[in-house]
C-alpha atoms as a PDB file:
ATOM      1  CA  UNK A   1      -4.514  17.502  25.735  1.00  0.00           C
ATOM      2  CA  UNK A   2      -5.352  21.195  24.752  1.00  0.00           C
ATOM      3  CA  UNK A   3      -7.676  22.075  21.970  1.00  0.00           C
ATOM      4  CA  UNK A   4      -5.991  23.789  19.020  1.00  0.00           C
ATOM      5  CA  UNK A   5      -6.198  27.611  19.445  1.00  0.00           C
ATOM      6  CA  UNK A   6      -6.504  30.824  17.761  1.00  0.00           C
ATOM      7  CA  UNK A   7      -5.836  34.483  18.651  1.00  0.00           C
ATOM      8  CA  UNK A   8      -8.849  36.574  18.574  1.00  0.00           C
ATOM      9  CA  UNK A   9      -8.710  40.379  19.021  1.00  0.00           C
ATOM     10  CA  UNK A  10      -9.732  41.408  22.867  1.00  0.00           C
ATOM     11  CA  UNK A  11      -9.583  44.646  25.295  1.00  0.00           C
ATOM     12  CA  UNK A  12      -8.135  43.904  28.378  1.00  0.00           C
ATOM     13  CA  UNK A  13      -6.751  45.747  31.502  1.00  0.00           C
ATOM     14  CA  UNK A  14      -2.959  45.131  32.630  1.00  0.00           C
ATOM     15  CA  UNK A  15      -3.859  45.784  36.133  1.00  0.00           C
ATOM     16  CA  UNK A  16      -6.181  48.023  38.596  1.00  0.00           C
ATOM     17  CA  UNK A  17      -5.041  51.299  37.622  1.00  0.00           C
ATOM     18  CA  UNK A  18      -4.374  50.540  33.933  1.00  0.00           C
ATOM     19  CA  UNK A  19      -7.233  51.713  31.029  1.00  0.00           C
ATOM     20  CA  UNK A  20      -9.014  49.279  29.257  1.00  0.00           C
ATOM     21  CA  UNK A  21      -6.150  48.610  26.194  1.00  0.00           C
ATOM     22  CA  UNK A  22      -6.620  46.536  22.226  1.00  0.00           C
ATOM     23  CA  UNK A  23      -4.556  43.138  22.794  1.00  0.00           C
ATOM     24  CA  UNK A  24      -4.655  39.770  21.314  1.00  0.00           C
ATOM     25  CA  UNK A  25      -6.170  36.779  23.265  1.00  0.00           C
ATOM     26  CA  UNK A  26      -6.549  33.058  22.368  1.00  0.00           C
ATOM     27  CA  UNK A  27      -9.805  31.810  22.182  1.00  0.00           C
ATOM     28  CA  UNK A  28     -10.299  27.667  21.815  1.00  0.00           C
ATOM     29  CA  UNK A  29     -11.894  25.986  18.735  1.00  0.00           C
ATOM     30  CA  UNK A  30     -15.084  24.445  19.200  1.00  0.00           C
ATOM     31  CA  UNK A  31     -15.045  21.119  21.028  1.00  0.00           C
ATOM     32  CA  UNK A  32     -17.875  18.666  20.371  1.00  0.00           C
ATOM     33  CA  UNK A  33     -20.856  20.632  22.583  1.00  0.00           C
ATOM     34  CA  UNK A  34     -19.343  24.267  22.271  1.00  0.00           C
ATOM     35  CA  UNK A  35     -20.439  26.938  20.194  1.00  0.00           C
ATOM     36  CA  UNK A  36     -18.401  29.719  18.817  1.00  0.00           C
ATOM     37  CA  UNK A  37     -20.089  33.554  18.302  1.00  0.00           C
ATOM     38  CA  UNK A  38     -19.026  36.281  16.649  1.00  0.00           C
ATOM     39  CA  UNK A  39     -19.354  38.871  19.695  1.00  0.00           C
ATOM     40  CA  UNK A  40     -22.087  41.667  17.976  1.00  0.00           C
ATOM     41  CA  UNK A  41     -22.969  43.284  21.151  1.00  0.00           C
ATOM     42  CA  UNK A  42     -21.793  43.067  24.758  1.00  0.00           C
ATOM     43  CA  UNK A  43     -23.003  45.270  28.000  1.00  0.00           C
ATOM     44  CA  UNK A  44     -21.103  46.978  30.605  1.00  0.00           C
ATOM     45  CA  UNK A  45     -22.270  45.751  33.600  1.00  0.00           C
ATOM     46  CA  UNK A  46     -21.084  48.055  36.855  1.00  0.00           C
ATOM     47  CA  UNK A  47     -19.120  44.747  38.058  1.00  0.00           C
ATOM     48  CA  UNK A  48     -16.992  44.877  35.059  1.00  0.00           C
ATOM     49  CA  UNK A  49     -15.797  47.729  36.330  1.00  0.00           C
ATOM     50  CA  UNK A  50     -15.432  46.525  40.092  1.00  0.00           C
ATOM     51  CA  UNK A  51     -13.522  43.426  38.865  1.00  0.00           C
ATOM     52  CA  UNK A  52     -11.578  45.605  36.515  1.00  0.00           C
ATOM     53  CA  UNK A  53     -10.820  47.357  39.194  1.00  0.00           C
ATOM     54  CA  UNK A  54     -10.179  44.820  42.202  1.00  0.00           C
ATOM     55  CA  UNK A  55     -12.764  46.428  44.000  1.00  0.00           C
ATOM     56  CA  UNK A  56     -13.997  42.370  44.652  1.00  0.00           C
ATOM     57  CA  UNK A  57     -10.429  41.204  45.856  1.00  0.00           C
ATOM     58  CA  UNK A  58     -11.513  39.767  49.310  1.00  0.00           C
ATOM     59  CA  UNK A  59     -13.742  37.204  47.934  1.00  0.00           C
ATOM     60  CA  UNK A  60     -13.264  37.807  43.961  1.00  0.00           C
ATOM     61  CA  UNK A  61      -9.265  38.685  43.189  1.00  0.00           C
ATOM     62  CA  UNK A  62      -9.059  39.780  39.977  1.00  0.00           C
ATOM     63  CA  UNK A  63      -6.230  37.928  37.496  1.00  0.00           C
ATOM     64  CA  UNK A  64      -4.648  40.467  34.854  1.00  0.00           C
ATOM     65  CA  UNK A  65      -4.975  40.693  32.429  1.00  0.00           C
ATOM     66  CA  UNK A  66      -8.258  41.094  32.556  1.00  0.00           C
ATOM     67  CA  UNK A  67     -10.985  40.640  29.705  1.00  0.00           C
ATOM     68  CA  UNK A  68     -14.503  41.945  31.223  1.00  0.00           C
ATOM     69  CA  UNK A  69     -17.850  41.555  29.541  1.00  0.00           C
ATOM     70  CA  UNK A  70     -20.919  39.040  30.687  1.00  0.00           C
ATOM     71  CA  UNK A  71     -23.793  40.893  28.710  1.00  0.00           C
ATOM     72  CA  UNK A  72     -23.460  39.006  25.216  1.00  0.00           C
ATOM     73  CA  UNK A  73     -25.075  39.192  21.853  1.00  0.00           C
ATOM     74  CA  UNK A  74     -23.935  37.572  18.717  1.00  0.00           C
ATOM     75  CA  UNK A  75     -23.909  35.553  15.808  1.00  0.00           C
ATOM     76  CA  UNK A  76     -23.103  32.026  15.873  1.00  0.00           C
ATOM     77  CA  UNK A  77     -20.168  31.200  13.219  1.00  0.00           C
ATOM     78  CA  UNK A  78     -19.174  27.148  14.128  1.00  0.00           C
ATOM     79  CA  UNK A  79     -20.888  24.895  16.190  1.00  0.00           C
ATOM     80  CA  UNK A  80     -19.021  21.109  17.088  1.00  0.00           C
ATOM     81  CA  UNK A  81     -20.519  17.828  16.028  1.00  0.00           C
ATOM     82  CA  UNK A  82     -22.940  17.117  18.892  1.00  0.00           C
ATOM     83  CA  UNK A  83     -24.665  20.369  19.078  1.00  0.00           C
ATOM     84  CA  UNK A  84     -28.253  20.276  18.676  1.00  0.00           C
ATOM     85  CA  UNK A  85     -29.820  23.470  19.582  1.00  0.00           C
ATOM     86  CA  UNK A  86     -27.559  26.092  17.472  1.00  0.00           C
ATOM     87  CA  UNK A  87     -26.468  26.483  13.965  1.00  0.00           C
ATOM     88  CA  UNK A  88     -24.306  28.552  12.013  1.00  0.00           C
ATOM     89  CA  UNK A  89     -26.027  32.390  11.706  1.00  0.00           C
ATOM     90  CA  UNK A  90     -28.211  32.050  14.717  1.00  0.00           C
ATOM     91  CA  UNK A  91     -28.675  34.960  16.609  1.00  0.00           C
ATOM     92  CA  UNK A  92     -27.396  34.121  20.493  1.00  0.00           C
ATOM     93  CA  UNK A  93     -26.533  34.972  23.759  1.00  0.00           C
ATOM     94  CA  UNK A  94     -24.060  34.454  26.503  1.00  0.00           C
ATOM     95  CA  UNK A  95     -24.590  35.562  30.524  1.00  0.00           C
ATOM     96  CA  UNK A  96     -22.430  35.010  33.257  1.00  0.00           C
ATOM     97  CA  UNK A  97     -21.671  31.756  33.079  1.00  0.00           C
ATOM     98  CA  UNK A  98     -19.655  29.090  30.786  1.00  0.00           C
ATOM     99  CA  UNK A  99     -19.572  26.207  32.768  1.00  0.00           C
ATOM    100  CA  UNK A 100     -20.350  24.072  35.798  1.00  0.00           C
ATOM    101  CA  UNK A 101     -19.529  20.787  37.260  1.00  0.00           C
ATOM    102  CA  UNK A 102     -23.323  19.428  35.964  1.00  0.00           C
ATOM    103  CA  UNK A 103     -23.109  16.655  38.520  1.00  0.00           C
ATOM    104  CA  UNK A 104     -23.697  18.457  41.545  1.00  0.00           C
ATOM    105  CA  UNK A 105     -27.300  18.552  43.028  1.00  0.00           C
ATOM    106  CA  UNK A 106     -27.439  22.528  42.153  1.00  0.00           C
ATOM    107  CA  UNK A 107     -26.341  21.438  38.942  1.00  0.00           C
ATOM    108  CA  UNK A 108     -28.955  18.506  37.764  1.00  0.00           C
ATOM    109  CA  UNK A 109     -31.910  20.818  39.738  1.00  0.00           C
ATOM    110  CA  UNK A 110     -30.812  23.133  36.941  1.00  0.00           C
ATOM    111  CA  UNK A 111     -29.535  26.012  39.336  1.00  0.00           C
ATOM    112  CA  UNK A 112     -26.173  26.322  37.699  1.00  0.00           C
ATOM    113  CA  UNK A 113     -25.451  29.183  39.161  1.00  0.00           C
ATOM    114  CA  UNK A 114     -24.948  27.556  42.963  1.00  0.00           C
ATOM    115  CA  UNK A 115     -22.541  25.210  41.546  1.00  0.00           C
ATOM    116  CA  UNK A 116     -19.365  25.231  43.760  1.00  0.00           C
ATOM    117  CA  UNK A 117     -17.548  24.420  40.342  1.00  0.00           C
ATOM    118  CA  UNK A 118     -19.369  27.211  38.263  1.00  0.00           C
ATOM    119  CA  UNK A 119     -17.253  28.829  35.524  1.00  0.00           C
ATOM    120  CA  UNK A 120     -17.747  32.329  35.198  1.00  0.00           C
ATOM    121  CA  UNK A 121     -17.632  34.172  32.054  1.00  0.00           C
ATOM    122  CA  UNK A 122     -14.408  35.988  32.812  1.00  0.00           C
ATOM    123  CA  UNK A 123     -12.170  35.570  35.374  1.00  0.00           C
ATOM    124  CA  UNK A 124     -12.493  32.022  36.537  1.00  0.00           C
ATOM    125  CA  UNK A 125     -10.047  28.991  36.080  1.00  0.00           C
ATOM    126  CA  UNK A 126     -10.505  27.945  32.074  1.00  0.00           C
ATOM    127  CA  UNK A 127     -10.491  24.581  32.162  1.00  0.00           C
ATOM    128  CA  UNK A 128      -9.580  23.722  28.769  1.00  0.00           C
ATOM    129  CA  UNK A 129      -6.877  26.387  28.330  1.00  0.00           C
ATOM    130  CA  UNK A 130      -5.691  27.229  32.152  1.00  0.00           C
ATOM    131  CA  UNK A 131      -5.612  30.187  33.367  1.00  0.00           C
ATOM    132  CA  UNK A 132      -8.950  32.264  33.260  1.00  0.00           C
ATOM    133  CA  UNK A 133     -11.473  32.982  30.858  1.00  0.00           C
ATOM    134  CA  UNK A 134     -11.974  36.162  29.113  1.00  0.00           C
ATOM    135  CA  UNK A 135     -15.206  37.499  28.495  1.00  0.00           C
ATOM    136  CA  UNK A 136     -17.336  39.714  25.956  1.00  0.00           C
ATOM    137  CA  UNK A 137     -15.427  42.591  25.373  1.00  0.00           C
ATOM    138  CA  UNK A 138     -13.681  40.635  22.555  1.00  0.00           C
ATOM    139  CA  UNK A 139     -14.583  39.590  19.350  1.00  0.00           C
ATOM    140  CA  UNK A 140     -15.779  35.814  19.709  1.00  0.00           C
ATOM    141  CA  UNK A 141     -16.195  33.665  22.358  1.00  0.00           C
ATOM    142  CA  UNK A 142     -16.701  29.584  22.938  1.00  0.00           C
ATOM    143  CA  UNK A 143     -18.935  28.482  25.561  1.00  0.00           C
ATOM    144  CA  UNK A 144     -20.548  24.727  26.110  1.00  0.00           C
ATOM    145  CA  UNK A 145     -24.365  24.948  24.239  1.00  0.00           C
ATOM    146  CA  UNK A 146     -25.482  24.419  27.796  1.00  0.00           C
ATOM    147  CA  UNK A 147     -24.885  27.794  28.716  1.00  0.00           C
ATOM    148  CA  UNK A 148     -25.528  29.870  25.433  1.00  0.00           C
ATOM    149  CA  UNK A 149     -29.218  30.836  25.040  1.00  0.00           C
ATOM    150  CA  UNK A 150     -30.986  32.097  21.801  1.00  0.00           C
ATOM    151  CA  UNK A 151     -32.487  35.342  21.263  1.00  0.00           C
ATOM    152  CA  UNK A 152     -35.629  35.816  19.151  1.00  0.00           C
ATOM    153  CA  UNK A 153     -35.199  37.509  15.833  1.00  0.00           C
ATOM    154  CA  UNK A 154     -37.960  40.796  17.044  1.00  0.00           C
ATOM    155  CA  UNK A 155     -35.564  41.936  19.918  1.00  0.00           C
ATOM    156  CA  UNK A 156     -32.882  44.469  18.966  1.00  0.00           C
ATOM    157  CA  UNK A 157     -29.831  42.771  19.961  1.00  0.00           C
ATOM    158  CA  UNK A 158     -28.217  45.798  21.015  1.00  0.00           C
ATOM    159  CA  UNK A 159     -30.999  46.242  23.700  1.00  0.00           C
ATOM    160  CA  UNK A 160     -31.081  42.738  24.331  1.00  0.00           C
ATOM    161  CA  UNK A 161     -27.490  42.425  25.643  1.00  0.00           C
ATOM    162  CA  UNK A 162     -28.332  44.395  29.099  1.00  0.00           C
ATOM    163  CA  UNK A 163     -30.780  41.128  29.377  1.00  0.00           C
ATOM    164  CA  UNK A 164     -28.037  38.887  30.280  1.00  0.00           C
ATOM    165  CA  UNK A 165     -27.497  40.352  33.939  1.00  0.00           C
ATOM    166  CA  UNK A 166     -29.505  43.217  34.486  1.00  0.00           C
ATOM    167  CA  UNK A 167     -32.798  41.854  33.218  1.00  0.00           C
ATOM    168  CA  UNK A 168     -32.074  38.657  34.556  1.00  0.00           C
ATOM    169  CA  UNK A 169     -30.968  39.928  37.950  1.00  0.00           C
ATOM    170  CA  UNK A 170     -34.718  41.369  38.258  1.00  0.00           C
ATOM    171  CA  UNK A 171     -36.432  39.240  36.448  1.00  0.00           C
ATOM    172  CA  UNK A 172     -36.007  36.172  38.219  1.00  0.00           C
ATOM    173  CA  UNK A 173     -37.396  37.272  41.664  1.00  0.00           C
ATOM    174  CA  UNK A 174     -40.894  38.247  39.957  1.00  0.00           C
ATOM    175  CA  UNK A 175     -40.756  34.721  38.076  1.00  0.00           C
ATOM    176  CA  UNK A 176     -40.244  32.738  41.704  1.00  0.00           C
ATOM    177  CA  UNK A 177     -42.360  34.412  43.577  1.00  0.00           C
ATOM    178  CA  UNK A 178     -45.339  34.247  40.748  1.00  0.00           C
ATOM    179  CA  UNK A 179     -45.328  37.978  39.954  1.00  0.00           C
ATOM    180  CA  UNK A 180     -49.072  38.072  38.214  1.00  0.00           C
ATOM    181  CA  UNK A 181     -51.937  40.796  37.581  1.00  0.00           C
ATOM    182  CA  UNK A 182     -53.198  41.542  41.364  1.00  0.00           C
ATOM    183  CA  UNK A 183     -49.851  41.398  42.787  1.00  0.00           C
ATOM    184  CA  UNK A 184     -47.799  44.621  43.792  1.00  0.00           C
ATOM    185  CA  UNK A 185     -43.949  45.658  43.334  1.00  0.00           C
ATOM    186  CA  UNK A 186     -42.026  47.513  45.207  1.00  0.00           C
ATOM    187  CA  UNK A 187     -38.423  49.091  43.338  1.00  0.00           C
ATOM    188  CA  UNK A 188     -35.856  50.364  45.588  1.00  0.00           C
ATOM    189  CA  UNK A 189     -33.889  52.604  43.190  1.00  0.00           C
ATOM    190  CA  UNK A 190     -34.833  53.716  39.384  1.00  0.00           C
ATOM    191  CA  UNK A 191     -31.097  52.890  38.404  1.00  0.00           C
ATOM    192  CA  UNK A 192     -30.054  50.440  35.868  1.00  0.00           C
ATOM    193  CA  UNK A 193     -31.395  47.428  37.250  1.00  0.00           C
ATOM    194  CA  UNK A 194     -34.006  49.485  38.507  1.00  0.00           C
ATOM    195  CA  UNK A 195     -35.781  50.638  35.709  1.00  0.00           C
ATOM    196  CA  UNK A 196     -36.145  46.960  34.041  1.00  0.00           C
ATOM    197  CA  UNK A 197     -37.612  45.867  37.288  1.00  0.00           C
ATOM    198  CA  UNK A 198     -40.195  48.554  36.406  1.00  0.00           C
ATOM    199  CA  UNK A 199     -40.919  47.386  32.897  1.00  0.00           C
ATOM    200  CA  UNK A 200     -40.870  43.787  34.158  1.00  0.00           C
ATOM    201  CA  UNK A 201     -43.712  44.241  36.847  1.00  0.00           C
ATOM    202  CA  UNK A 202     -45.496  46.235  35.026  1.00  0.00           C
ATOM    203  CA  UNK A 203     -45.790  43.941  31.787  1.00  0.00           C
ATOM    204  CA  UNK A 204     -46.445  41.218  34.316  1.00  0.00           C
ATOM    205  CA  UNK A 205     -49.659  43.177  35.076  1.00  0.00           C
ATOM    206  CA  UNK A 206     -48.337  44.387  38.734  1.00  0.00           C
ATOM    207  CA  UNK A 207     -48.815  47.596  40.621  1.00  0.00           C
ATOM    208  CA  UNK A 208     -45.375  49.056  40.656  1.00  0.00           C
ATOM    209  CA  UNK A 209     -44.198  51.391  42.959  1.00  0.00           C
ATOM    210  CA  UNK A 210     -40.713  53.048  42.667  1.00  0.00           C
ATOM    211  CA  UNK A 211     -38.904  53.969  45.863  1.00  0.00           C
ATOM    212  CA  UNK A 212     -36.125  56.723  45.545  1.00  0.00           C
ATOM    213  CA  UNK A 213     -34.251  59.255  47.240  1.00  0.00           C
ATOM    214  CA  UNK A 214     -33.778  61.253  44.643  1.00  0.00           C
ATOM    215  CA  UNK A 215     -35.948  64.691  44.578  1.00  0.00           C
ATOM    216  CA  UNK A 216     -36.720  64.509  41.165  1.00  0.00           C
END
């Protein structure tokens, strides 16, 4: 049985070659354990543009249309009735992923994201509504509590979006191998992921060094 429905407003792509274009998705009312956000904020993330694109289509074929957007901020409007971490008008956050199996061993060693059944933010089977999901570059989204994460009320969530990949994507090497005063860093590439590797290693107490090609 599918959940009732609304249509929520959405930029999507028609196909590889078409522009980003103002359409109307539908978007799932909250089950029992999801949470629905108003979208405030949302990255672009390079592979946005790659899936947008079909630049992925070997291992990663892209389904139009196409709603991109993993990097999201917002403000949480409705949660369902066995929620326990969010409430209405918390400030949250949603990253690359929806959904997984949660009964796989990746799954209960809480490394969701080697799940062989892991739901990606956009452009995976929806399970609820078939088809795929969309992503952030709409203006709400529903994801399972599991997977939305809160933001503290001192970051700007505008900044705080690029957090969801990017800062993850570099953070999470320093955290598992015990990045610490002492230790040094080495940054291929001052780009976008880059540059938060920098301000990562260095607020971890690290020597940094940045290595470029780039003259200047």
């Amino acid at each position: 049985m599918h959940p009732t429905t609304y249509n929520a407003k959405a930029y999507s792509a028609a196909s590889a070659t078409s522009p980003l274009a103002s359409t109307k998705i539908k978007r799932r009312d909250p089950t029992d354990r999801d949470v629905q956000i108003e979208i405030l904020f949302c990255g672009i993330c390079h592979s946005d543009l790659h899936s947008v694109r079909n630049e992925w289509s070997e291992f990663m074929a892209a389904t139009y249309p196409i709603v991109p957007g993993h990097e999201i901020v917002g403000r949480v409007t409705k949660v369902g009735s066995a929620v326990t971490k969010y409430k209405p008008g918390d400030l949250a956050a949603v990253g690359c992923m929806v959904d997984s199996d949660g009964t796989c061993p990746q799954c209960k060693a809480g490394l969701e994201q080697f799940c062989p059944n892991m739901i990606l933010t956009f452009n995976s089977p929806d399970k609820h509504l078939g088809g795929v999901t969309y992503g952030g570059y709409s203006e709400n989204i529903v994801v399972d509590e599991h997977f939305v994460l809160r933001v503290p009320s001192n970051l700007d969530p505008a900044g705080a979006a690029p957090l969801l990949c990017a800062g993850i994507t570099t953070y999470s090497p320093m955290h598992h191998w015990g990045v610490t005063k002492g230790k040094k860093v080495g940054v291929v590439g001052l780009g976008g992921l880059g540059h938060m590797a920098v301000k990562f290693a260095h607020a971890l107490g690290a020597h940094v060094v940045v290595f470029t090609t780039s003259p200047n």
